[in-house]
Protein backbone atom coordinates (compact mmCIF):
# COMPACT_ATOMS: atom_id res chain seq x y z
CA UNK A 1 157.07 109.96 66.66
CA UNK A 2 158.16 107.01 68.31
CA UNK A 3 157.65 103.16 66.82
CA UNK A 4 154.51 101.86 68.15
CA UNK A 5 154.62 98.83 70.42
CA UNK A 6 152.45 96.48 67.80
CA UNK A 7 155.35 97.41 64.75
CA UNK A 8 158.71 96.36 64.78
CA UNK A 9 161.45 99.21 64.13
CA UNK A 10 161.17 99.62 60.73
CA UNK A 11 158.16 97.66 59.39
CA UNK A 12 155.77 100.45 60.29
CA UNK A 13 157.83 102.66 62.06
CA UNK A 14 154.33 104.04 63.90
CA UNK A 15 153.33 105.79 61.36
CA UNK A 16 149.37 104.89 61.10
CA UNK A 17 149.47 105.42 57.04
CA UNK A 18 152.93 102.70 56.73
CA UNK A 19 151.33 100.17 58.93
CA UNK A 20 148.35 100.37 56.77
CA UNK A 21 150.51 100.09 53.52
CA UNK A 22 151.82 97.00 55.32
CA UNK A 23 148.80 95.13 56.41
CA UNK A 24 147.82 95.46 52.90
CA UNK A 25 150.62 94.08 51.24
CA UNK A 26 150.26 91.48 54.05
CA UNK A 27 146.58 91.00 53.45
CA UNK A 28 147.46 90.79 49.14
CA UNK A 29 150.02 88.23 49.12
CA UNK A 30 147.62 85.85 50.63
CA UNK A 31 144.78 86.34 48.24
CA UNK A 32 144.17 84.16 44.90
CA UNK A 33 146.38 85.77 42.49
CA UNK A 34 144.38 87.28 39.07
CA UNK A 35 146.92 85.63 36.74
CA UNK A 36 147.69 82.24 38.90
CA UNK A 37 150.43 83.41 40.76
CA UNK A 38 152.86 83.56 37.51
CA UNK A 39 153.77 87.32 38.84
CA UNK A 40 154.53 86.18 42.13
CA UNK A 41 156.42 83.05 40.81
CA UNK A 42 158.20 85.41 38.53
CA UNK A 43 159.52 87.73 41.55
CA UNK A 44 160.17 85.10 43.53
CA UNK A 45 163.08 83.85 40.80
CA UNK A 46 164.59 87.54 41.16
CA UNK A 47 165.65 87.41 44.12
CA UNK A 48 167.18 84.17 45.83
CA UNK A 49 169.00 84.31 49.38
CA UNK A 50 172.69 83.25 49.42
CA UNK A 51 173.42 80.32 50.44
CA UNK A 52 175.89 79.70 53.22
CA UNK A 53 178.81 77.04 51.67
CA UNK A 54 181.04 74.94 53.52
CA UNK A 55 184.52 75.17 52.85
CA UNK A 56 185.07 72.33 50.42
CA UNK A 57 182.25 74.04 47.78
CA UNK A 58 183.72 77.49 47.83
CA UNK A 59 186.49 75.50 46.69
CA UNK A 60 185.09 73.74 44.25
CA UNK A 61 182.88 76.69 43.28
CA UNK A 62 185.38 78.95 42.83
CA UNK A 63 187.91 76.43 40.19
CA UNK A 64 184.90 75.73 38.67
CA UNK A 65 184.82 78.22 36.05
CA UNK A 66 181.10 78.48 35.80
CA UNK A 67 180.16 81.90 36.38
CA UNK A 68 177.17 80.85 38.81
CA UNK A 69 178.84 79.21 40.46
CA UNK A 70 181.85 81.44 41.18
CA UNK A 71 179.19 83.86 41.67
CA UNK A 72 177.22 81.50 44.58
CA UNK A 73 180.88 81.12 46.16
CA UNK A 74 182.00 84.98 46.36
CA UNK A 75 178.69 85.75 47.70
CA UNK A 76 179.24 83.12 50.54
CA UNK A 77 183.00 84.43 51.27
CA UNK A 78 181.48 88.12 51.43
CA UNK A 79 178.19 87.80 53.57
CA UNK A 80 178.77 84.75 55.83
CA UNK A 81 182.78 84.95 56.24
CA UNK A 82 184.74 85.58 59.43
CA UNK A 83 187.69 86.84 57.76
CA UNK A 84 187.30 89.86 56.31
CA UNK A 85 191.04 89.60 54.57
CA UNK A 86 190.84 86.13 53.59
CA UNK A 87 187.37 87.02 51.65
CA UNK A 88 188.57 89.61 50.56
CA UNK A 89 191.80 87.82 48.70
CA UNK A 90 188.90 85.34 47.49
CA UNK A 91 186.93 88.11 46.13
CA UNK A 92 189.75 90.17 44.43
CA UNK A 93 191.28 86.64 42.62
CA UNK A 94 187.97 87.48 39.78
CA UNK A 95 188.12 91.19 39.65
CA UNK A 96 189.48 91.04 35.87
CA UNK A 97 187.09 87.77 35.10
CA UNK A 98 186.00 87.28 31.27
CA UNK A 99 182.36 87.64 32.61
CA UNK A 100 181.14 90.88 33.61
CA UNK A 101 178.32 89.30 36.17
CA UNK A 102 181.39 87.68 38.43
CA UNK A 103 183.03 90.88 37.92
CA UNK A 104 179.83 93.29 39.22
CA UNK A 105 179.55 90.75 42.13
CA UNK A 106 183.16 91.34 42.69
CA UNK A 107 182.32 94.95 43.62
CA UNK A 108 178.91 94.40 45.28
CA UNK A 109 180.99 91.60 47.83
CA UNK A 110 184.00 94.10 48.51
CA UNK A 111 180.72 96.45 49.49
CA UNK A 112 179.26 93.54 51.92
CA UNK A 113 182.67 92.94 53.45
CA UNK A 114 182.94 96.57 54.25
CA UNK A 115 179.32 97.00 55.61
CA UNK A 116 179.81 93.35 57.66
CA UNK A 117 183.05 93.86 59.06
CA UNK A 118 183.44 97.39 59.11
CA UNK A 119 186.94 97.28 58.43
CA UNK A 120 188.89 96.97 54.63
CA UNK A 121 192.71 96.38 53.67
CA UNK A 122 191.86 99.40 51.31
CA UNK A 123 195.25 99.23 50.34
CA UNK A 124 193.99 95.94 48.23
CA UNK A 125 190.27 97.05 47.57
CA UNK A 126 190.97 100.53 46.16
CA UNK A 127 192.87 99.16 43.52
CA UNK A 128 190.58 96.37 41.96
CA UNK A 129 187.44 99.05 42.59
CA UNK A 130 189.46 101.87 40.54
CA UNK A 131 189.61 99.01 37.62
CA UNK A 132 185.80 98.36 37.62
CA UNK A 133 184.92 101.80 38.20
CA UNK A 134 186.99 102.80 34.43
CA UNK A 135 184.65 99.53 32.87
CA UNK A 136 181.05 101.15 32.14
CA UNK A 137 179.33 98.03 32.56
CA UNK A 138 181.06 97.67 35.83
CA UNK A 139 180.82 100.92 37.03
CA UNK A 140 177.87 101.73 38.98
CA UNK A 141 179.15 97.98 41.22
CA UNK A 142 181.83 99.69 41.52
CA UNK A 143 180.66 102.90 42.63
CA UNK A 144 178.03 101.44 45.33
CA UNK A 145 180.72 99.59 47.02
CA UNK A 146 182.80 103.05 47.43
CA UNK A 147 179.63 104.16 49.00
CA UNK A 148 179.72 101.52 51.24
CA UNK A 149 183.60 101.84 52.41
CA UNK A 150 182.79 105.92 53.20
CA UNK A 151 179.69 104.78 55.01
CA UNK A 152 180.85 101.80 57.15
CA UNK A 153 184.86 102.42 56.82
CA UNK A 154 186.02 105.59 55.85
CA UNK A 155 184.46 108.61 55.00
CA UNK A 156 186.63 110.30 52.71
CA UNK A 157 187.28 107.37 50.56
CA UNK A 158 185.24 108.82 47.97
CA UNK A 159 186.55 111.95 47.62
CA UNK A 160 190.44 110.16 47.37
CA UNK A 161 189.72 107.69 44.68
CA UNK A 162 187.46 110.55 42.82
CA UNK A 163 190.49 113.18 42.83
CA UNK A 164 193.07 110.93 41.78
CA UNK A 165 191.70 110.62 38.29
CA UNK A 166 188.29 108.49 37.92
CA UNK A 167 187.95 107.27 34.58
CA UNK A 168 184.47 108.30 33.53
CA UNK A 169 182.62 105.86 31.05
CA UNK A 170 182.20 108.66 28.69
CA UNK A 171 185.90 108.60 27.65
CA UNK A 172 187.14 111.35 29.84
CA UNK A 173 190.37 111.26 31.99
């Protein structure tokens, strides 16, 4: 079935039962909330959009130190780049960082670059992804961004980092 006129690809699709589901969840984010909007509040803090950083404060982010703020940087370099290679170099200066947040966002922005710019100096990425995929608490990062190369750069990349000896988190060569 085709999208209906009134619902934008994807936000009901046409389907009369998800463009219900949607004018409800419409319709319940603007009612009084039962517990003042603390819920609400609380998702809201999950999830905060990039922001896009000039120049200078990737910089600055980036010497910093601060986790945070290296974080706030690589996500800028990764989603609102032009240069896929020059992110990329940005992104795989932290991929052995002391803090294992800067190094999961290390994976997740080789992923973005990938989907974004639909090309990858794999050459570069494979490497620093074959270290965080052998760290457990790095892993799954590591693993999504793989999934993102096959999907939006090469298909088989997968299968060639898998066969030449993944490190598993439960010990095994």
């Amino acid at each position: 079935m085709a999208p209906s006129k009134s619902s934008p690809r994807g936000t009901g699709g046409g389907f009369p039962a998800n463009e219900r589901a949607s004018e409800s969840l419409a319709r319940s984010s603007r009612l009084p909330s039962v517990d003042g909007g603390a819920l609400r509040k609380e998702a809201a803090s999950i999830y905060e959009d990039p922001a896009e950083l000039a120049d200078a404060e990737i910089r600055e982010d980036l010497a910093s130190g601060d986790p945070g703020r290296i974080i706030r940087a690589l996500f800028s370099v990764a989603l609102y780049g032009d240069d896929p290679q020059g992110g990329l170099t940005h992104v795989l200066a932290f991929v052995d960082h002391a803090d294992v947040g800067v190094r999961r966002t290390v994976s997740t922005c080789i992923g973005h670059l990938a989907r974004i710019h639909r090309t990858l100096d794999l050459e570069r990425a494979i490497p620093a992804l074959r270290l965080l995929l052998a760290d457990p608490e790095t892993e799954g990062y590591a693993d999504d961004a793989l999934g993102d190369i096959s999907i939006f750069v090469d298909r088989s990349i997968r299968t060639k980092v898998r066969r030449t000896g993944r490190r598993r988190s439960s010990g095994q060569e």
